[in-house]
PDB file of N, CA and C in Angstrom:
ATOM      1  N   UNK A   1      -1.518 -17.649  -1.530  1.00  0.00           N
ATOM      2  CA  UNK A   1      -1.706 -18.398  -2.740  1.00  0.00           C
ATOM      3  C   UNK A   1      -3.126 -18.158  -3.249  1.00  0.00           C
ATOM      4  N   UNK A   2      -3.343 -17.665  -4.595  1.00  0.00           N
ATOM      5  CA  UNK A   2      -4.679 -17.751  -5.033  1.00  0.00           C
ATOM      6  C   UNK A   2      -4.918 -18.523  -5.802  1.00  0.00           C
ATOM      7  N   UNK A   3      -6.524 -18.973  -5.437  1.00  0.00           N
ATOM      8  CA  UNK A   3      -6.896 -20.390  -6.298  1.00  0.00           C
ATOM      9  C   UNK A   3      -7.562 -19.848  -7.511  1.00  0.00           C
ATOM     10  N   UNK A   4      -7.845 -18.748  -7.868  1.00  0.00           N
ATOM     11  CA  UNK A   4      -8.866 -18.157  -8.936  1.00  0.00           C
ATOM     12  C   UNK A   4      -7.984 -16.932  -9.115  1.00  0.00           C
ATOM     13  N   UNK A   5      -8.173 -16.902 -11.378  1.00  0.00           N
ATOM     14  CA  UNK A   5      -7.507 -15.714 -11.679  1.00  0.00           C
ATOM     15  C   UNK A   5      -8.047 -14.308 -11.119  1.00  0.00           C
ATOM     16  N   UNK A   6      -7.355 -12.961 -10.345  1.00  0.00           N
ATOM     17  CA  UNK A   6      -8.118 -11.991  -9.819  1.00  0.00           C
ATOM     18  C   UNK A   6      -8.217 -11.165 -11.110  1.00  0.00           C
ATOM     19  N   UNK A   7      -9.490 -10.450 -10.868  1.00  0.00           N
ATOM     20  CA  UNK A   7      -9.672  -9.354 -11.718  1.00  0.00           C
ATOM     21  C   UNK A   7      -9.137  -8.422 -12.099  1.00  0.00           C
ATOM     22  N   UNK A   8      -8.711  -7.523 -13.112  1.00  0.00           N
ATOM     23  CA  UNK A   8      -7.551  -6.631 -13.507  1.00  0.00           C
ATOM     24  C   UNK A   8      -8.071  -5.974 -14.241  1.00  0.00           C
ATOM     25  N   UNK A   9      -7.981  -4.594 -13.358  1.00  0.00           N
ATOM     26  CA  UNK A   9      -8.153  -2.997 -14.513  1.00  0.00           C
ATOM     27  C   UNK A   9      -7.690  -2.370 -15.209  1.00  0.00           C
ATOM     28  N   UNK A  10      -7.152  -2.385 -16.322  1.00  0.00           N
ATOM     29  CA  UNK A  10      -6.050  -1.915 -17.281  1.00  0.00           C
ATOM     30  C   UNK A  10      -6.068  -0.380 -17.331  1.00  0.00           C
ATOM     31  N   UNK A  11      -5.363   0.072 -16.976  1.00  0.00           N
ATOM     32  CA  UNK A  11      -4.937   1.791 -16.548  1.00  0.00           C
ATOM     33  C   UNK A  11      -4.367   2.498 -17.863  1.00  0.00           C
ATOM     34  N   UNK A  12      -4.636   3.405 -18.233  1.00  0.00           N
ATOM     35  CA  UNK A  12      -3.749   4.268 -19.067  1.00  0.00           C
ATOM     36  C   UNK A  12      -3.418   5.688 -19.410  1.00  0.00           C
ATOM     37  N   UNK A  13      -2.218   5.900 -18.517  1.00  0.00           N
ATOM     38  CA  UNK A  13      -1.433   6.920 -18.131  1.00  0.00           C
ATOM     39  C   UNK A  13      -0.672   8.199 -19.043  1.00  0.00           C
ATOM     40  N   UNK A  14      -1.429   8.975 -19.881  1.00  0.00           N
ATOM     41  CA  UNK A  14      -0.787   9.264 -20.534  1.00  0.00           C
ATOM     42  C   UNK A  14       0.695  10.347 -19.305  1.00  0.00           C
ATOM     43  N   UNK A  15       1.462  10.602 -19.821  1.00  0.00           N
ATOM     44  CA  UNK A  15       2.568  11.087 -19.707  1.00  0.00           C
ATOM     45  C   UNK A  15       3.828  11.553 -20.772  1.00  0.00           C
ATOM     46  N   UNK A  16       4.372  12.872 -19.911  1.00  0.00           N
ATOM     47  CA  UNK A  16       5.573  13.355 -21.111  1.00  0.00           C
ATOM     48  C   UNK A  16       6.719  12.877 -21.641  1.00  0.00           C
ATOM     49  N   UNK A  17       7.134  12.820 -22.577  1.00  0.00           N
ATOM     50  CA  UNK A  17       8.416  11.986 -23.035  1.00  0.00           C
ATOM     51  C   UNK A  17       9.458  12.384 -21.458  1.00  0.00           C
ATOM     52  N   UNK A  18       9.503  13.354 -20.773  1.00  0.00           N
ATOM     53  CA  UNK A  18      10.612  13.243 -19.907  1.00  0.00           C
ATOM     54  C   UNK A  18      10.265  12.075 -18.697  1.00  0.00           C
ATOM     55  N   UNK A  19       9.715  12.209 -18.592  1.00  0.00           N
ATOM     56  CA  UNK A  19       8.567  11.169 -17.813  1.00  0.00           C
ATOM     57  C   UNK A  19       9.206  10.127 -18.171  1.00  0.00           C
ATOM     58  N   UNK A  20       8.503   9.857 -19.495  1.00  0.00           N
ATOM     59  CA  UNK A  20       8.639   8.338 -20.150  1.00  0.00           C
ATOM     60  C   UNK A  20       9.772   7.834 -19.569  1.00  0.00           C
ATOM     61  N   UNK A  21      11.229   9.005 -20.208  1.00  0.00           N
ATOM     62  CA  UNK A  21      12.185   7.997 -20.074  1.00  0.00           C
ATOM     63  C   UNK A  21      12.432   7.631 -18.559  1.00  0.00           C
ATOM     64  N   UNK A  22      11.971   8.207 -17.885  1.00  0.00           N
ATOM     65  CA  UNK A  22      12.841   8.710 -16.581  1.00  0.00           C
ATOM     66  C   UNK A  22      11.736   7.000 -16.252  1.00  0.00           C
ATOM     67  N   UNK A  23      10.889   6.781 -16.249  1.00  0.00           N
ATOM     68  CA  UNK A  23      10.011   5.597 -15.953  1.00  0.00           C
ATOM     69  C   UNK A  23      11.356   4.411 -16.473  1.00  0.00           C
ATOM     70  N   UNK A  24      11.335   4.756 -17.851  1.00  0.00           N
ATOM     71  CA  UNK A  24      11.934   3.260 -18.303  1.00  0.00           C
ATOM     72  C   UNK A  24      13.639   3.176 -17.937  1.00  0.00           C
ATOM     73  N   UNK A  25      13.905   4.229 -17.703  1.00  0.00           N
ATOM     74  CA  UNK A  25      15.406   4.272 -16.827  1.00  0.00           C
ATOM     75  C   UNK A  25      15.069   3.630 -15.201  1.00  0.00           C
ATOM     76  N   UNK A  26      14.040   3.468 -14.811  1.00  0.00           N
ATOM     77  CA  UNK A  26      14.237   3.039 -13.419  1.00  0.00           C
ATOM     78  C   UNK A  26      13.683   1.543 -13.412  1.00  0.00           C
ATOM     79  N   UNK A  27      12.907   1.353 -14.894  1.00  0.00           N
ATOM     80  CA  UNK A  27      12.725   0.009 -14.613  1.00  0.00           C
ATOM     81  C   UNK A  27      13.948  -0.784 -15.191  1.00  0.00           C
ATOM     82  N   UNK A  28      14.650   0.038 -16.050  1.00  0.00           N
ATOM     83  CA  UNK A  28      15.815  -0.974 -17.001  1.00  0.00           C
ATOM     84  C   UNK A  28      17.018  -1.222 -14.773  1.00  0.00           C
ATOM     85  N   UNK A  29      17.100   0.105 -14.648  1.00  0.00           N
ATOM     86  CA  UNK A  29      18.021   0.544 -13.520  1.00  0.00           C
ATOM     87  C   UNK A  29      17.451  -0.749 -12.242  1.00  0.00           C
ATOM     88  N   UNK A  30      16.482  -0.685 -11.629  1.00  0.00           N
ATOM     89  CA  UNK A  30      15.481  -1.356 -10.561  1.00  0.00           C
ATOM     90  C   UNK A  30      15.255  -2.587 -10.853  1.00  0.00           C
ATOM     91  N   UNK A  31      15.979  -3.297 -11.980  1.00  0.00           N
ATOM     92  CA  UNK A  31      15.351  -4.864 -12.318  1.00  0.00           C
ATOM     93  C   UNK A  31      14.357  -4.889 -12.366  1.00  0.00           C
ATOM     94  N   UNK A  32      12.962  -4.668 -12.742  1.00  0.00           N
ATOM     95  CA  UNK A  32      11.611  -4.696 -13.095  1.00  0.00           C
ATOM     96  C   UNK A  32      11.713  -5.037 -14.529  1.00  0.00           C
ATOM     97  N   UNK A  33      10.938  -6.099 -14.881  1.00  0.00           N
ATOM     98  CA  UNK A  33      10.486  -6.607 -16.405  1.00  0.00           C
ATOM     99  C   UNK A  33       9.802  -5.331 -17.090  1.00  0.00           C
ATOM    100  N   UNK A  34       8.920  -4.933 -16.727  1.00  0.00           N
ATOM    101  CA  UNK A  34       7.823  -4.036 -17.426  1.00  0.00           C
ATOM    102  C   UNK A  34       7.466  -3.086 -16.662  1.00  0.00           C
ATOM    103  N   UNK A  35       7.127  -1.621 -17.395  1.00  0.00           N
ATOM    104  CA  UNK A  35       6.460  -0.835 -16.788  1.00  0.00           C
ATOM    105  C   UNK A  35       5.387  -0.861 -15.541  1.00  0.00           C
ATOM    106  N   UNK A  36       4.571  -1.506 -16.114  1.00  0.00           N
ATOM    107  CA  UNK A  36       3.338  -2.238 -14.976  1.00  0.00           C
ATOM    108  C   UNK A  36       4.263  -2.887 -13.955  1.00  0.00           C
ATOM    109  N   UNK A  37       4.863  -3.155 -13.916  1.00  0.00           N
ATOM    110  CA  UNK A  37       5.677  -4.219 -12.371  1.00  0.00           C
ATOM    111  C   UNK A  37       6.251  -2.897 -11.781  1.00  0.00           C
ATOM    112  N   UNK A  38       6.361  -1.938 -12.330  1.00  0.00           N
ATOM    113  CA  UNK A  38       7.067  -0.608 -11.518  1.00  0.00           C
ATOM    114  C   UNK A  38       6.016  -0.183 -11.224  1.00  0.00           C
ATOM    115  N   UNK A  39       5.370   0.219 -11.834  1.00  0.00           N
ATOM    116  CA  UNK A  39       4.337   0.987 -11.357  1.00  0.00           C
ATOM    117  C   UNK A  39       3.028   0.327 -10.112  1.00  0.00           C
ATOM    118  N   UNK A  40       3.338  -1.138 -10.559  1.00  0.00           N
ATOM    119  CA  UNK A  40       2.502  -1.758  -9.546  1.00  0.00           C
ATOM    120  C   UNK A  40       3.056  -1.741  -7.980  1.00  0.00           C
ATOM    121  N   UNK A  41       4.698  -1.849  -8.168  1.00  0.00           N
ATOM    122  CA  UNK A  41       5.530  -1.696  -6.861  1.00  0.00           C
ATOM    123  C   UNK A  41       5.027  -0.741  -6.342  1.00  0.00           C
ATOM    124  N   UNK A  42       5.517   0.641  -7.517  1.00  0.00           N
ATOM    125  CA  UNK A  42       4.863   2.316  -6.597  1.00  0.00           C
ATOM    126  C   UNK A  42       3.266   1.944  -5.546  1.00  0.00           C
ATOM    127  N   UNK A  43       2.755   1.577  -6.186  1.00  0.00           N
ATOM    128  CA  UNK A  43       1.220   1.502  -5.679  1.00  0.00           C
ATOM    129  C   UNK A  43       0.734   0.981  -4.306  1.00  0.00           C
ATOM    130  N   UNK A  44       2.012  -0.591  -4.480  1.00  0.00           N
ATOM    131  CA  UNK A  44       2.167  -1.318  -3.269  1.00  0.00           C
ATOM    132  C   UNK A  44       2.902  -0.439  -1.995  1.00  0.00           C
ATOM    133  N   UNK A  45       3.782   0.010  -2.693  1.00  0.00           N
ATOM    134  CA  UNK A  45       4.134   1.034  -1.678  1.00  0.00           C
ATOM    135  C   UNK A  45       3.590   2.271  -0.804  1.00  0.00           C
ATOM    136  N   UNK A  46       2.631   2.747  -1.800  1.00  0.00           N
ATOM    137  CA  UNK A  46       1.960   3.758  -1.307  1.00  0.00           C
ATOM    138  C   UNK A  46       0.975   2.858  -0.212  1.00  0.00           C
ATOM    139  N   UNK A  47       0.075   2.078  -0.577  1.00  0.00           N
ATOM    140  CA  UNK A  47      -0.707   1.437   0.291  1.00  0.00           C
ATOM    141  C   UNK A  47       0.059   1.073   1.482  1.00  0.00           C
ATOM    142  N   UNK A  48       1.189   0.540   1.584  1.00  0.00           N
ATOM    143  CA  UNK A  48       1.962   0.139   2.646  1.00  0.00           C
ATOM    144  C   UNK A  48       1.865   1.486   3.903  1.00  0.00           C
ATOM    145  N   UNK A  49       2.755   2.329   2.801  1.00  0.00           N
ATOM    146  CA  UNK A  49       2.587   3.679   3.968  1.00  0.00           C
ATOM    147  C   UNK A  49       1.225   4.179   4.033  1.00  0.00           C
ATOM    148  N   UNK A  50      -0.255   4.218   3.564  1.00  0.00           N
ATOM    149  CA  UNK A  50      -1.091   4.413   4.441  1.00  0.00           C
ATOM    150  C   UNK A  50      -1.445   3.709   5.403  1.00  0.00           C
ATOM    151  N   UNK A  51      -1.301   2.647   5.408  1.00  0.00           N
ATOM    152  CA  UNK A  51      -1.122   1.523   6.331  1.00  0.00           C
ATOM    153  C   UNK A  51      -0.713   2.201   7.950  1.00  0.00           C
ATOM    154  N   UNK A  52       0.677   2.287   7.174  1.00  0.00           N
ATOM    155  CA  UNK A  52       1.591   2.904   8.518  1.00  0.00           C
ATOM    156  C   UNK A  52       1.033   4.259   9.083  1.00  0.00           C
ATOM    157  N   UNK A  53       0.458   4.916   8.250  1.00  0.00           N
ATOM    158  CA  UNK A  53      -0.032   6.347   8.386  1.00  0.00           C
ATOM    159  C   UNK A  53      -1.160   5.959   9.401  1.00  0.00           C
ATOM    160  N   UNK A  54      -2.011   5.018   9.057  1.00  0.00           N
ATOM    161  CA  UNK A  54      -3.041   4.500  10.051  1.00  0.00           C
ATOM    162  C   UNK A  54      -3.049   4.131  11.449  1.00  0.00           C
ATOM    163  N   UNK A  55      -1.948   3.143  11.492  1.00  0.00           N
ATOM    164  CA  UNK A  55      -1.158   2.687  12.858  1.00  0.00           C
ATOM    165  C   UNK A  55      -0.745   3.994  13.612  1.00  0.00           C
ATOM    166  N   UNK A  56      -0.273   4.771  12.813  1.00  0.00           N
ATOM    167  CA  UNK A  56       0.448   5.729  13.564  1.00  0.00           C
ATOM    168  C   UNK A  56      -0.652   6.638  13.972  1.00  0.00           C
ATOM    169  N   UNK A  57      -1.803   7.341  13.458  1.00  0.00           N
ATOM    170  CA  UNK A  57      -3.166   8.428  13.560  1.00  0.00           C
ATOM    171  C   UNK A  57      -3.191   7.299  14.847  1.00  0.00           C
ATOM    172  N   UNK A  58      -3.828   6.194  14.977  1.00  0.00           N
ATOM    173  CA  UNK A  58      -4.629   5.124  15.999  1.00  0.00           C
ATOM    174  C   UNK A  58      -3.567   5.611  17.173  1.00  0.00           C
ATOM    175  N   UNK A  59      -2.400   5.333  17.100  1.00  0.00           N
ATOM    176  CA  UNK A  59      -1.196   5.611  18.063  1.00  0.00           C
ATOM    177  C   UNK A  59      -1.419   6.802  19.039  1.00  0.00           C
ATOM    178  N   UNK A  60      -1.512   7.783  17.976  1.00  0.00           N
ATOM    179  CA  UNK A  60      -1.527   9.206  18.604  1.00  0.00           C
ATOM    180  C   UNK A  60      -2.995   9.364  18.890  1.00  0.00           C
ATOM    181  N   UNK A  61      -3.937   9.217  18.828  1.00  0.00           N
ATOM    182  CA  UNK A  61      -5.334   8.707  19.375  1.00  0.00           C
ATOM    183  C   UNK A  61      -5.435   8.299  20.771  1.00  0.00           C
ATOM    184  N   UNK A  62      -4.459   6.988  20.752  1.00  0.00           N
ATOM    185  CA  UNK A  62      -5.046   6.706  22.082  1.00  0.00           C
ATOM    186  C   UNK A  62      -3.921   7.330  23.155  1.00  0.00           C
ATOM    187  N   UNK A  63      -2.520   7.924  22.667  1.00  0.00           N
ATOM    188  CA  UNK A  63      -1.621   8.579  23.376  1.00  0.00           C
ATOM    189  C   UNK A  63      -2.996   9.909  23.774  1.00  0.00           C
ATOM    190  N   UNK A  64      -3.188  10.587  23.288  1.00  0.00           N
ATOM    191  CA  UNK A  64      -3.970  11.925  23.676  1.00  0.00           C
ATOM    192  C   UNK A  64      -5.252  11.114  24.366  1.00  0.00           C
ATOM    193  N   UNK A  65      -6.224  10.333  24.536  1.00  0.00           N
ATOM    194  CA  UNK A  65      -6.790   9.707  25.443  1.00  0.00           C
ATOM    195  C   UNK A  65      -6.229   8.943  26.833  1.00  0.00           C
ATOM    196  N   UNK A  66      -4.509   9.445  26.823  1.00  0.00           N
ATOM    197  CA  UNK A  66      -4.640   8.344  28.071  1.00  0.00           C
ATOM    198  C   UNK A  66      -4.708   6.944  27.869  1.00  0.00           C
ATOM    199  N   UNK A  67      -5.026   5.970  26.948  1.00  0.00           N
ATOM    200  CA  UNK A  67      -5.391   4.815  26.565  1.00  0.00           C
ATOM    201  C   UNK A  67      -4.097   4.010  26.167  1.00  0.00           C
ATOM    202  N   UNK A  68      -2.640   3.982  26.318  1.00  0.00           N
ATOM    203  CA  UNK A  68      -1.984   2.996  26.225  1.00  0.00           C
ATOM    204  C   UNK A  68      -1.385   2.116  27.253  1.00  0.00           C
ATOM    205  N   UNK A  69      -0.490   1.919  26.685  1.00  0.00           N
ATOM    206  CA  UNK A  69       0.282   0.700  27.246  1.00  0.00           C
ATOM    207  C   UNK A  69       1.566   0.168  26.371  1.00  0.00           C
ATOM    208  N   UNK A  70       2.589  -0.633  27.248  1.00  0.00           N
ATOM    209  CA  UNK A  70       3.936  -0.771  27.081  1.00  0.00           C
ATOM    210  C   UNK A  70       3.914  -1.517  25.398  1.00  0.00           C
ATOM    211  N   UNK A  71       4.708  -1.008  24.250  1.00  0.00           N
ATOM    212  CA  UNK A  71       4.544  -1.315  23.412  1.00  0.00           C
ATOM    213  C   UNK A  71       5.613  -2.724  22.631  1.00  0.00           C
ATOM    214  N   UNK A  72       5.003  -3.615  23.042  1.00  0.00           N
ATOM    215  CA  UNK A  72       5.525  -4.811  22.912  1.00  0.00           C
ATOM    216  C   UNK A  72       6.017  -5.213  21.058  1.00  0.00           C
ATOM    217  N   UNK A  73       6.131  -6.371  20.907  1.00  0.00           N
ATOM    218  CA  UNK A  73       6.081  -6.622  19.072  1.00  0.00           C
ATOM    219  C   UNK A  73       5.214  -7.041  19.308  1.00  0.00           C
ATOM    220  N   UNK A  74       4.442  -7.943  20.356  1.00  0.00           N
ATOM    221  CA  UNK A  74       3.095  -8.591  19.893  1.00  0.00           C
ATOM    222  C   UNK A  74       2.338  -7.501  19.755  1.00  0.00           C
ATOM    223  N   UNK A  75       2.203  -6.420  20.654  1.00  0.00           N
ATOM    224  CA  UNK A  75       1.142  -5.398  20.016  1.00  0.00           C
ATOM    225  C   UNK A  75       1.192  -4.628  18.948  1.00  0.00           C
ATOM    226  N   UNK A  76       2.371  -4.613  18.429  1.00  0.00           N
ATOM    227  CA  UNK A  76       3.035  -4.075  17.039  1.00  0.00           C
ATOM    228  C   UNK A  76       2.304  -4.523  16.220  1.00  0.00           C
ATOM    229  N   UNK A  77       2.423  -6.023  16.133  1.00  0.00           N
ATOM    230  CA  UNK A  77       1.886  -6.913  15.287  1.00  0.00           C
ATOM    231  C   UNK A  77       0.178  -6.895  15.139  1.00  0.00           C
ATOM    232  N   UNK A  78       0.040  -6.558  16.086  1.00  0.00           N
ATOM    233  CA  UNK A  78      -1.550  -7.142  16.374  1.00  0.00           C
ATOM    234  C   UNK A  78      -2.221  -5.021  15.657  1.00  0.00           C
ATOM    235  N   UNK A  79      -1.592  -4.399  15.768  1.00  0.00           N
ATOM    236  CA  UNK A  79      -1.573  -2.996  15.682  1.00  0.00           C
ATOM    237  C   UNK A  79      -1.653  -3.121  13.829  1.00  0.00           C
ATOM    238  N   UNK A  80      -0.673  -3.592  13.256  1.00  0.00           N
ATOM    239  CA  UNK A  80      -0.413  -3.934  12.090  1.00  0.00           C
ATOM    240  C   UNK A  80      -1.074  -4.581  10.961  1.00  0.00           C
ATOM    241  N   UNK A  81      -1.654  -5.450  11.848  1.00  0.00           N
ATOM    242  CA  UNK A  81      -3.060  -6.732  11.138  1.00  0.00           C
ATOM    243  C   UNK A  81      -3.883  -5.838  11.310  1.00  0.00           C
ATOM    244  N   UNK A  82      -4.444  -5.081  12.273  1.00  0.00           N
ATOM    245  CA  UNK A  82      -5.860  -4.376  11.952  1.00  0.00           C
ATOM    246  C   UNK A  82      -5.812  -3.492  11.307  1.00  0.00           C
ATOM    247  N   UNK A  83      -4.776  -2.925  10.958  1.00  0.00           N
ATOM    248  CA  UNK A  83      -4.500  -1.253   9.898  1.00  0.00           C
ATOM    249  C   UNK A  83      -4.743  -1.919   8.683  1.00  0.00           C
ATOM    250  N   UNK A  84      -4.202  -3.189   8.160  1.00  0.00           N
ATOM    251  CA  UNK A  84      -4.141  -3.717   7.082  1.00  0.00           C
ATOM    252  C   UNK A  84      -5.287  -4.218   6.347  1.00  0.00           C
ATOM    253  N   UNK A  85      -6.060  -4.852   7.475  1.00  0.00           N
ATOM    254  CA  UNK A  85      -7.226  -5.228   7.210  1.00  0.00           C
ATOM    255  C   UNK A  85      -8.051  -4.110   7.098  1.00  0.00           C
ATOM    256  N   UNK A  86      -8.468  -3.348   7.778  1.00  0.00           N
ATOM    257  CA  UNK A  86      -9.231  -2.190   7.541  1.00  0.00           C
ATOM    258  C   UNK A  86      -8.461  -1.417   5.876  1.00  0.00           C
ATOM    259  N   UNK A  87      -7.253  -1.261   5.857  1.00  0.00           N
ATOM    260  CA  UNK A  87      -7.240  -0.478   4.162  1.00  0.00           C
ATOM    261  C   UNK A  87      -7.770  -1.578   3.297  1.00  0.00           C
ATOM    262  N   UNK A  88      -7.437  -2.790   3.643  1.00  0.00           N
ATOM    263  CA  UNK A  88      -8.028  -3.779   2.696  1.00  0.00           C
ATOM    264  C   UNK A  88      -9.509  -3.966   2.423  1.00  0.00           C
ATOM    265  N   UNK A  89     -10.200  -3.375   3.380  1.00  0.00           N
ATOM    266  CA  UNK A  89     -11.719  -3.265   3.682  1.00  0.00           C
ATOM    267  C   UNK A  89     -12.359  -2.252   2.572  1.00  0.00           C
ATOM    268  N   UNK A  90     -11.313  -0.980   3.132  1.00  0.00           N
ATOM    269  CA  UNK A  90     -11.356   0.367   2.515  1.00  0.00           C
ATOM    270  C   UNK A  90     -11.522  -0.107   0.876  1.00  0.00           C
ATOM    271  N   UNK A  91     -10.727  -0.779   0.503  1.00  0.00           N
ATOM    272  CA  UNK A  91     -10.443  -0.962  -1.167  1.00  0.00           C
ATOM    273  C   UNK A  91     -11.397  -1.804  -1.762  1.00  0.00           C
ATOM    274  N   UNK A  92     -11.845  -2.326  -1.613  1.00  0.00           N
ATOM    275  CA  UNK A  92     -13.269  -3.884  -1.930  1.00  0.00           C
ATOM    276  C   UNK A  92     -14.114  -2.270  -2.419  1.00  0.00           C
ATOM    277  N   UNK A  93     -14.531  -2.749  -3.668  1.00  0.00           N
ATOM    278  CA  UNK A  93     -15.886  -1.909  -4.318  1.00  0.00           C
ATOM    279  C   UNK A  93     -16.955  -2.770  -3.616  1.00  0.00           C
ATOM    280  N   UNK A  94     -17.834  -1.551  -3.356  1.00  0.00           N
ATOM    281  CA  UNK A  94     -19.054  -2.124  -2.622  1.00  0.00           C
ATOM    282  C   UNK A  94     -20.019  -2.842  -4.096  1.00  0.00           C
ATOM    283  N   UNK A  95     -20.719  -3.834  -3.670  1.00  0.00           N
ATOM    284  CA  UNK A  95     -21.883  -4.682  -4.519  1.00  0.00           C
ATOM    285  C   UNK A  95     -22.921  -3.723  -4.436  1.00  0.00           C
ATOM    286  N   UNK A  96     -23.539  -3.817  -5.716  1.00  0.00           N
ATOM    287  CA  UNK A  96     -24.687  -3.369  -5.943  1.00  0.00           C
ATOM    288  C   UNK A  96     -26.167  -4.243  -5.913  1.00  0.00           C
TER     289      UNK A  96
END
């Protein structure tokens, strides 16, 4: 839940009419209100799988060190929160 409106960068994409439609065929097709709600999904998605891309590099890391152990859901989980947090880290513009 957020208590304060977040900040928002307004993007603009040019692209080809085949494009176009093929965009507004998947949002009419996908139930999405607006372009931006598709395109924001795509985005969410991509972040998701670097996410996973992360978990998985860390995985094969400590497999080639010798360094695991029996892979439970709690360590899934706990594997999961730190990938997330770190891309979430990754994304914060640094202060000047």
């Amino acid at each position: 839940m957020r208590t304060q409106p977040a900040e928002k960068k307004i993007l603009s994409v040019p692209v080809p009419p085949a494009l176009d439609a093929f965009i507004k065929d998947r949002v009419k097709t996908k139930g999405f209100h607006t372009v931006s709600e598709y395109v924001r999904s795509l985005i969410r998605a991509d972040l998701e799988a670097a996410s996973r891309h992360e978990v998985e590099a860390q995985l094969l890391e400590a497999v080639e060190r010798g360094d695991y152990r029996e892979a439970t859901p709690e360590f899934w989980q706990r594997m999961e929160t730190a990938a997330t947090g770190k891309a979430a880290r990754k994304r914060k513009p640094k202060k000047s």
